[in-house]
Protein backbone atom coordinates (compact mmCIF):
# COMPACT_ATOMS: atom_id res chain seq x y z
CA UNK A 1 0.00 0.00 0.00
CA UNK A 2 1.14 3.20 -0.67
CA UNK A 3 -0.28 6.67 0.69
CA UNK A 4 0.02 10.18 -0.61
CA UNK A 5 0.48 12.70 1.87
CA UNK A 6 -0.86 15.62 0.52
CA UNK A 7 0.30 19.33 1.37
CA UNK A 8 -0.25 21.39 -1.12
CA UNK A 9 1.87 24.24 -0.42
CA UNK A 10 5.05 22.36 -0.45
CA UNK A 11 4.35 20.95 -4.10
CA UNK A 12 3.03 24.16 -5.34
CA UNK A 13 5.93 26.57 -4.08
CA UNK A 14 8.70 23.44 -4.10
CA UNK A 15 8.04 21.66 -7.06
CA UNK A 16 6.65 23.66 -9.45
CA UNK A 17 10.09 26.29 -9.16
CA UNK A 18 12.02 23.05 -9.72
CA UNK A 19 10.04 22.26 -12.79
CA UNK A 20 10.72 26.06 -13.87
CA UNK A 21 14.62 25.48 -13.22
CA UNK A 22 14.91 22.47 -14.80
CA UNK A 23 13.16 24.30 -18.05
CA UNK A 24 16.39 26.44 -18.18
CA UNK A 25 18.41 23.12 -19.43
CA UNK A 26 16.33 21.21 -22.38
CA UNK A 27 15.51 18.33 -22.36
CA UNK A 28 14.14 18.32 -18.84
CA UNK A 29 14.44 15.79 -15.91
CA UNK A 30 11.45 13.47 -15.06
CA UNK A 31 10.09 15.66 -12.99
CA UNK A 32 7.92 16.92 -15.58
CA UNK A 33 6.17 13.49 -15.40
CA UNK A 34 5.67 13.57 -11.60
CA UNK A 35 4.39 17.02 -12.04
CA UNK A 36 1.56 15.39 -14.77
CA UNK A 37 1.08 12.74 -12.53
CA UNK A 38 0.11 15.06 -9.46
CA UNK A 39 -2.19 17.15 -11.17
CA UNK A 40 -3.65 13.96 -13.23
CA UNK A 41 -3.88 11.76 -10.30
CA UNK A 42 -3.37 13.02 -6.81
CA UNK A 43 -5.13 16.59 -7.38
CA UNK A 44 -8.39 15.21 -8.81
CA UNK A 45 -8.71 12.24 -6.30
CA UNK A 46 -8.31 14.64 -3.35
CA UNK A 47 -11.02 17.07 -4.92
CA UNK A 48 -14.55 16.00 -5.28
CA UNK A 49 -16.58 16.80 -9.04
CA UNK A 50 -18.23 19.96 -7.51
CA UNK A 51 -15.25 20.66 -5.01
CA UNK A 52 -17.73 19.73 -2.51
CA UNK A 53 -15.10 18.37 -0.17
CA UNK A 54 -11.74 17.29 0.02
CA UNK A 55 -9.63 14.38 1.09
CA UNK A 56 -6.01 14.99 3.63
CA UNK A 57 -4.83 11.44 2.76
CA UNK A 58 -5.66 8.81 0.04
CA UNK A 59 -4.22 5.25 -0.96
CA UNK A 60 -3.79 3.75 -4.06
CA UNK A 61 -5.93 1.11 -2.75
CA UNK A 62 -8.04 2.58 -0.90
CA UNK A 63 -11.02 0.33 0.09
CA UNK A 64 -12.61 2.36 2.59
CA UNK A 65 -12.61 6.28 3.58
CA UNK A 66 -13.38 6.52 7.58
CA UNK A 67 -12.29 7.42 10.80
CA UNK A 68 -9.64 4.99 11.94
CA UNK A 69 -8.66 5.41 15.76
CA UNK A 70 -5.71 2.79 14.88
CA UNK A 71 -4.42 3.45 11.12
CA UNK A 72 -1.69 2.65 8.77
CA UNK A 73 -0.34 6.36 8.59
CA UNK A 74 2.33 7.89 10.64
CA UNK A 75 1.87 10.98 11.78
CA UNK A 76 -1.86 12.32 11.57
CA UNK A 77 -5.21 12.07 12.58
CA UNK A 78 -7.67 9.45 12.67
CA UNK A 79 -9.94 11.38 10.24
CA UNK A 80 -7.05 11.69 7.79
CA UNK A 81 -8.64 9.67 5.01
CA UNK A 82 -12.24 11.44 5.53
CA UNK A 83 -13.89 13.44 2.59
CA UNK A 84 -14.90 16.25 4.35
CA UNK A 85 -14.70 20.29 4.61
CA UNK A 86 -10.96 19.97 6.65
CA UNK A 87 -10.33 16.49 7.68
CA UNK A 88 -7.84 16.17 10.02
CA UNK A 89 -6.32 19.69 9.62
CA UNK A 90 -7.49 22.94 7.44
CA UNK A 91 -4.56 23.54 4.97
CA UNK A 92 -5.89 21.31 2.50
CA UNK A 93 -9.19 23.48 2.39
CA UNK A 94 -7.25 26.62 2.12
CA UNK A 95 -4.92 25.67 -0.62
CA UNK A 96 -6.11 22.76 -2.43
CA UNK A 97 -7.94 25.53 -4.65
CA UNK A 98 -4.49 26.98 -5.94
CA UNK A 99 -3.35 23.30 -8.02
CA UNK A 100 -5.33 24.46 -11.13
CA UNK A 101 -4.46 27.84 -11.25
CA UNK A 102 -0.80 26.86 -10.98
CA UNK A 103 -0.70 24.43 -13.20
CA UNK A 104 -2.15 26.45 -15.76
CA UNK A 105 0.52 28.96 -15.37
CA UNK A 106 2.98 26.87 -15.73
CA UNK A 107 1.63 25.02 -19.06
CA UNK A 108 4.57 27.43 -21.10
CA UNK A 109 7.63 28.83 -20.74
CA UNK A 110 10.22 31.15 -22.75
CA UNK A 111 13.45 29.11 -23.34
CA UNK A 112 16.78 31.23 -23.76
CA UNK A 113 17.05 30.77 -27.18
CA UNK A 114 13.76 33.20 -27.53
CA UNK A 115 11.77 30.10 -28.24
CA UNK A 116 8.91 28.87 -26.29
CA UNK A 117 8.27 25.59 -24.38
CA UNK A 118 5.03 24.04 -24.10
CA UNK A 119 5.84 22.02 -21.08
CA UNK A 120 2.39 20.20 -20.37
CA UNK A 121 -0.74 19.86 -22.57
CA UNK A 122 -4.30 21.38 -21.48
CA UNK A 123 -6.57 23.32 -23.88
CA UNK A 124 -5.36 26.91 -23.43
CA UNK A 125 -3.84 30.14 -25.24
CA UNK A 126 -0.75 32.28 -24.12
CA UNK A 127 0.28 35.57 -25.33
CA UNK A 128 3.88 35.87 -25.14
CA UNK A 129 4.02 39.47 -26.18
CA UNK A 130 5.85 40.43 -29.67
CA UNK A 131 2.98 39.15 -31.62
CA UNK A 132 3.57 35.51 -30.28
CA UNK A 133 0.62 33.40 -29.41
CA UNK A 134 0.38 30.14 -28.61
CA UNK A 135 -2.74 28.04 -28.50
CA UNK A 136 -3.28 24.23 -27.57
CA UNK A 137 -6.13 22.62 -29.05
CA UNK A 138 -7.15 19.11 -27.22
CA UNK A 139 -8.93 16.81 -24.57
CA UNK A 140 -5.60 15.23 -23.73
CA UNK A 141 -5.26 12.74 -21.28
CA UNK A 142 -8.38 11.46 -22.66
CA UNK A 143 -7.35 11.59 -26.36
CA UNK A 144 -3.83 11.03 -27.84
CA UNK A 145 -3.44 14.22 -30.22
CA UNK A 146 -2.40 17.42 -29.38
CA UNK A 147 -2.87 20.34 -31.49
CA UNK A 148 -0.91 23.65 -30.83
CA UNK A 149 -1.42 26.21 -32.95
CA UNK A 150 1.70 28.89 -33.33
CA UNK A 151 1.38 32.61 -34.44
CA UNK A 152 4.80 34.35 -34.73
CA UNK A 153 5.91 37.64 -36.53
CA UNK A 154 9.38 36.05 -36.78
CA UNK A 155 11.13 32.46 -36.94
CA UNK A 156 10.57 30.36 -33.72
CA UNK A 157 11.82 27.48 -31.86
CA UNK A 158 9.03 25.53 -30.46
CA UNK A 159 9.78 23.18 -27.89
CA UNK A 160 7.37 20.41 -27.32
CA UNK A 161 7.32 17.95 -24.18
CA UNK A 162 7.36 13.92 -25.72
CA UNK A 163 6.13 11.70 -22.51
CA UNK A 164 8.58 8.78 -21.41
CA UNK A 165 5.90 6.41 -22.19
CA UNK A 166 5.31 8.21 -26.05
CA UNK A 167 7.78 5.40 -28.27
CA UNK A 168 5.10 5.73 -30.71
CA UNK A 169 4.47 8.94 -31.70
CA UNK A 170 4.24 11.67 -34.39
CA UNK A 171 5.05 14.84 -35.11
CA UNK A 172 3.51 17.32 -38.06
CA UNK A 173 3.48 20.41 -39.19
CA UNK A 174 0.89 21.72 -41.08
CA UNK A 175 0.29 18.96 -43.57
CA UNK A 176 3.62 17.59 -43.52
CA UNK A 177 4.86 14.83 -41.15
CA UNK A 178 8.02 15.52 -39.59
CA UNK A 179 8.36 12.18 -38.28
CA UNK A 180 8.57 10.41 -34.69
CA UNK A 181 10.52 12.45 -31.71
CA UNK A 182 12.44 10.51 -29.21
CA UNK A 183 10.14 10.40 -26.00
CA UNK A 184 11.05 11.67 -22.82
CA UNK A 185 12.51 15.11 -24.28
CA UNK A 186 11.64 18.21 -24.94
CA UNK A 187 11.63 18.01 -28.96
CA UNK A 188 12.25 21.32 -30.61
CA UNK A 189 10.38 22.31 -33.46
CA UNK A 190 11.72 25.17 -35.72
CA UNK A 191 8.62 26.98 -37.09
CA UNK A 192 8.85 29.91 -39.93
CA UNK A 193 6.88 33.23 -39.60
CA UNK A 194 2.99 33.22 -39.71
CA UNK A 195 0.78 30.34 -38.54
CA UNK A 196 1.25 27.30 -38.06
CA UNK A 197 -0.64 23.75 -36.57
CA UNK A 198 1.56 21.73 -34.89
CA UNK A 199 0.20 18.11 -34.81
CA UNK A 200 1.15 15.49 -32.24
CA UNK A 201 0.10 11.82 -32.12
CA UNK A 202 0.83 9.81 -29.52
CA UNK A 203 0.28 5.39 -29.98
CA UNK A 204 0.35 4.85 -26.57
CA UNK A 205 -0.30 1.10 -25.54
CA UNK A 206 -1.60 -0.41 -22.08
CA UNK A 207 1.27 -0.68 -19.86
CA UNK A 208 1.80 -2.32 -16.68
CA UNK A 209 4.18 -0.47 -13.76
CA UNK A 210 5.63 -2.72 -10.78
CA UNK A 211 5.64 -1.04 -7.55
CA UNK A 212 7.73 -1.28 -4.17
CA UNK A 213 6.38 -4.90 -3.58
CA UNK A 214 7.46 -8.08 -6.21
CA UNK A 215 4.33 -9.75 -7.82
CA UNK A 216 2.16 -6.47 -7.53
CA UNK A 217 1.41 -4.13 -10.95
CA UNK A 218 -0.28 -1.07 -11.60
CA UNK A 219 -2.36 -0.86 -14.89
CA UNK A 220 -1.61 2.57 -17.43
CA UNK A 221 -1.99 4.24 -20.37
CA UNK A 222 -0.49 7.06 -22.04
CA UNK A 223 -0.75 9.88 -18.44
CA UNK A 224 -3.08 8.17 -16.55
CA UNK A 225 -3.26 5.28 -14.36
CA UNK A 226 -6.32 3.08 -14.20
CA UNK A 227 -8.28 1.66 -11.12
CA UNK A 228 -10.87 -0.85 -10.01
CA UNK A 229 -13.67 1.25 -8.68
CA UNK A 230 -15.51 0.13 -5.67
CA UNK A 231 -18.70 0.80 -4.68
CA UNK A 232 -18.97 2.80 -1.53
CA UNK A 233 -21.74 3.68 0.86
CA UNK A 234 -21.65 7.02 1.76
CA UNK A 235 -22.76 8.28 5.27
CA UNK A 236 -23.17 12.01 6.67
CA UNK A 237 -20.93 12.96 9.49
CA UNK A 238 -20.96 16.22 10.04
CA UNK A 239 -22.58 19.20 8.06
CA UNK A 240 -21.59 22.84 7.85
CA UNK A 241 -22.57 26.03 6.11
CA UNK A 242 -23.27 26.13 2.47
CA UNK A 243 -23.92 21.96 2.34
CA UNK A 244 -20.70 21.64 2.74
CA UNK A 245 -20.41 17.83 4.56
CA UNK A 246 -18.13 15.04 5.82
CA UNK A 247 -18.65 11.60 4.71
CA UNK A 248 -17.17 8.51 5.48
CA UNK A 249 -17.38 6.11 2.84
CA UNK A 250 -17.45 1.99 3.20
CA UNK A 251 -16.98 -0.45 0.32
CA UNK A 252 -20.16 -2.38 -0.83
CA UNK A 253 -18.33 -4.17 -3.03
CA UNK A 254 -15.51 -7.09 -3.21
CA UNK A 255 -11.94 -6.05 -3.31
CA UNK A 256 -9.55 -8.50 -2.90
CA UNK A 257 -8.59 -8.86 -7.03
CA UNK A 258 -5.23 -10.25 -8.24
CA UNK A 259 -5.01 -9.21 -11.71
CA UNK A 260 -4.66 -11.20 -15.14
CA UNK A 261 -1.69 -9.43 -16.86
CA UNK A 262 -2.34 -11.50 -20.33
CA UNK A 263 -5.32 -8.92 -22.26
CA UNK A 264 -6.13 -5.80 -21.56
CA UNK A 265 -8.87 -3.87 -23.72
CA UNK A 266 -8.77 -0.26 -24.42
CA UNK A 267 -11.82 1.76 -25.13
CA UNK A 268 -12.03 5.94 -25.73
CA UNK A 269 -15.81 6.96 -26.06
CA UNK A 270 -14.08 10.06 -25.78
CA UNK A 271 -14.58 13.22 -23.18
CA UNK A 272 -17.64 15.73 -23.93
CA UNK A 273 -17.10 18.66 -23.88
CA UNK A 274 -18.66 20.87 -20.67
CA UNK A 275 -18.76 17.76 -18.46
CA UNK A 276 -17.13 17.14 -15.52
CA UNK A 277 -13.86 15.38 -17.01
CA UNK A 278 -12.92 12.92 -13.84
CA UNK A 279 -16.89 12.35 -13.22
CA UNK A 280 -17.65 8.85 -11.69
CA UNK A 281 -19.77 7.85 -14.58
CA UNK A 282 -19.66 8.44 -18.38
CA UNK A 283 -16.07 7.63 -18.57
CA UNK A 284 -14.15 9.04 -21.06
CA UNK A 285 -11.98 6.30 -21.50
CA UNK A 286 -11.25 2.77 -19.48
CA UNK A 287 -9.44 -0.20 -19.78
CA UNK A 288 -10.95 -4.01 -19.44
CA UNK A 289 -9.47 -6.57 -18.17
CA UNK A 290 -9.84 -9.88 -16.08
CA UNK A 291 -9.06 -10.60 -12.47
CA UNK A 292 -9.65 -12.91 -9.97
CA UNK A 293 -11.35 -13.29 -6.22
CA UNK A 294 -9.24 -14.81 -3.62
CA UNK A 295 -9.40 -14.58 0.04
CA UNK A 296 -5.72 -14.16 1.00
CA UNK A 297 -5.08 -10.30 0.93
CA UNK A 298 -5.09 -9.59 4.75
CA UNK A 299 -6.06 -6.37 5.84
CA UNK A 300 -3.88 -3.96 8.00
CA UNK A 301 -5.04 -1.64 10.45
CA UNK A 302 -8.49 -1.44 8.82
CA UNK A 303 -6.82 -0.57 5.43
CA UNK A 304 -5.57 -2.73 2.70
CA UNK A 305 -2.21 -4.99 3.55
CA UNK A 306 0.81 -4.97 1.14
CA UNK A 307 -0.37 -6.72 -2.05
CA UNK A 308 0.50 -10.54 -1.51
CA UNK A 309 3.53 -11.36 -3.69
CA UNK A 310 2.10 -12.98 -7.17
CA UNK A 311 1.28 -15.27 -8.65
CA UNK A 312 -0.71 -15.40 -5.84
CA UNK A 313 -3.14 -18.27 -7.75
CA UNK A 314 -0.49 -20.49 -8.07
CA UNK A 315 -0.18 -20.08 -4.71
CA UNK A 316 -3.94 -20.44 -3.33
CA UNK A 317 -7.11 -20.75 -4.42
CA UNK A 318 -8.48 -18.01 -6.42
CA UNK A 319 -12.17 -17.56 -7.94
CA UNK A 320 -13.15 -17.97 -11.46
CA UNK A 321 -12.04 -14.71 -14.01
CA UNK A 322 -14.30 -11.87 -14.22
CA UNK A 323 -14.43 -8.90 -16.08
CA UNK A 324 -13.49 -5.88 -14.91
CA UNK A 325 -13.78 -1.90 -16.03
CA UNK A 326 -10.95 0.11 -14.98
CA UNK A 327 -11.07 3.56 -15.19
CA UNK A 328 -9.03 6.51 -14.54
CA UNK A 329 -7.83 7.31 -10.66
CA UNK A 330 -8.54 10.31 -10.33
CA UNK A 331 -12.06 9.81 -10.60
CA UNK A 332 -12.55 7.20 -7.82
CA UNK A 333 -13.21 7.18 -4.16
CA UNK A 334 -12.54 3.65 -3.51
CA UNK A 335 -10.34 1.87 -5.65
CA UNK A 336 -7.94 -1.10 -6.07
CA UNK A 337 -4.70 0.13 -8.10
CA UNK A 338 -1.76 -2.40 -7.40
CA UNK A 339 -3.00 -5.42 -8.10
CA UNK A 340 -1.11 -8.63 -7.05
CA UNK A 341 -0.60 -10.74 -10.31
CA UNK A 342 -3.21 -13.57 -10.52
């Protein structure tokens, strides 16, 4: 198991100058990816749709959301894994609101070379002054192409961020292709005067991530890591001004899964546009796949154990396959995420 301890103000005014410094010097460290995978992941899971209420703590399995007089974490309270207005302590409430804001800031940058970086993808426009605009033209994570669309009085470098996990990918200009860019850089792009659409493609394929533990995997594609929802029942705690409540939340559903690592199907209805884009239904994309019951996943302090090393069905007996639906993280409450290998 693995928790996220979530202070906002050290990522915000810690990491996100790091990601800045490490700009200066292309191609960048991988801290661009951790700073994806905190917006993409942690961010949105600690958030409800409506920003109702927040979360201090979550797990990557996470199989139920209450207060715990005897828990797993170190150092805070026993309401740390509540959704609430300020469980277990009020910074979260009072800075949780600045992640978007910041992140959006920091989607560009000016290199040295009087180029621009575009150093994460989210539909926006920048005005860089000089009669350079940039605009980026997508519903990335939840589609692979990215269009950025370049006006420039003079000849400009464009840098463009190509994800570790991009092998496959493509790069065009207008309507020619330029080719494939070597992933996990910052790909420069030397555009003439006037307007131009740059076009990327990314062919990203389902992959599977081992974590601290042997025998345990994570399932991803392209940005985003994928879950096994579970079914909670919600239950009112407290409630405050403006509807704003604290819920515990307890699984209704089964959640000890190992995890067949043999198929995995894809599927992109796609995201609409105006909704909610980490809603708990309608999903804009998912992954299938097939896992397995089995009893022997103890628990730990009323939270999920350590992952028993796989093949755990080798090992004991496990229930017949079943399908499954992943779908994104960071639009769960409850969710399985490292799955021990059936």
């Amino acid at each position: 198991f693995l928790f996220f301890l979530f202070f906002p103000f050290v990522f915000y005014f810690l990491a996100f100058p790091l990601y800045i410094s490490f700009f200066s010097a292309l191609p960048p460290l991988p801290v661009g990816l951790h700073v994806i995978n905190v917006m993409f992941l942690v961010v949105l899971m600690l958030e409800s749709v409506l920003f109702e209420f927040l979360q201090y703590l979550q797990a990557v399995n996470e199989i139920t959301a209450q207060s715990q007089a005897e828990h797993v974490w170190g150092h805070d309270g026993p309401d740390a894994e509540l959704y609430g207005l300020a469980p277990n302590y009020g910074c979260c409430t009072a800075n949780f609101n600045q992640g978007w804001p910041k992140f959006a800031n920091m989607l560009y940058f000016s290199v040295g070379d009087k180029g621009v970086a575009v150093g994460a993808y989210a539909p926006s426009v920048a005005n860089f002054g000089s009669g350079v605009t940039v605009e980026v033209n997508t519903s990335y994570p939840f589609e692979d192409t990215v269009n950025i669309i370049v006006t420039t009085p003079y000849p400009l470098p464009l840098y463009v961020r190509i994800p570790g996990w991009a092998h496959e990918n493509q790069v065009a200009v207008n309507t020619s292709v330029l080719g494939t860019a070597p992933n996990g850089t910052m790909h420069k792009i030397s555009l003439p005067a006037g307007h131009s659409t740059v076009r990327l493609t990314f062919f990203p394929t389902v992959r599977l991530e081992q974590w601290y533990g042997k025998g345990s995997v994570s399932v991803h594609r392209g940005a985003l890591m994928y879950s096994l929802p579970i079914t909670g029942n919600y239950t009112v705690l407290h409630t405050y001004p403006y509807d704003s409540r604290d819920y515990q939340v307890q699984p209704l559903d089964q959640w000890k899964f190992a995890l067949d690592t043999s198929a995995f199907n894809y599927s992109q209805p796609g995201y609409v546009a105006g909704s909610a884009p980490f809603n708990h239904t309608d999903w804009a994309c998912s992954v299938d796949a097939s896992v397995r019951s089995f009893d022997a996943w103890p628990l730990e302090k009323g939270s999920a154990g350590a992952p028993p090393q796989g093949p755990v069905c080798t090992q004991s007996g496990c229930g017949t396959a079943r399908s499954a639906r992943l779908v994104p993280y960071g639009g769960t409450d409850l969710r399985i995420s490292e799955f021990p290998i059936a």
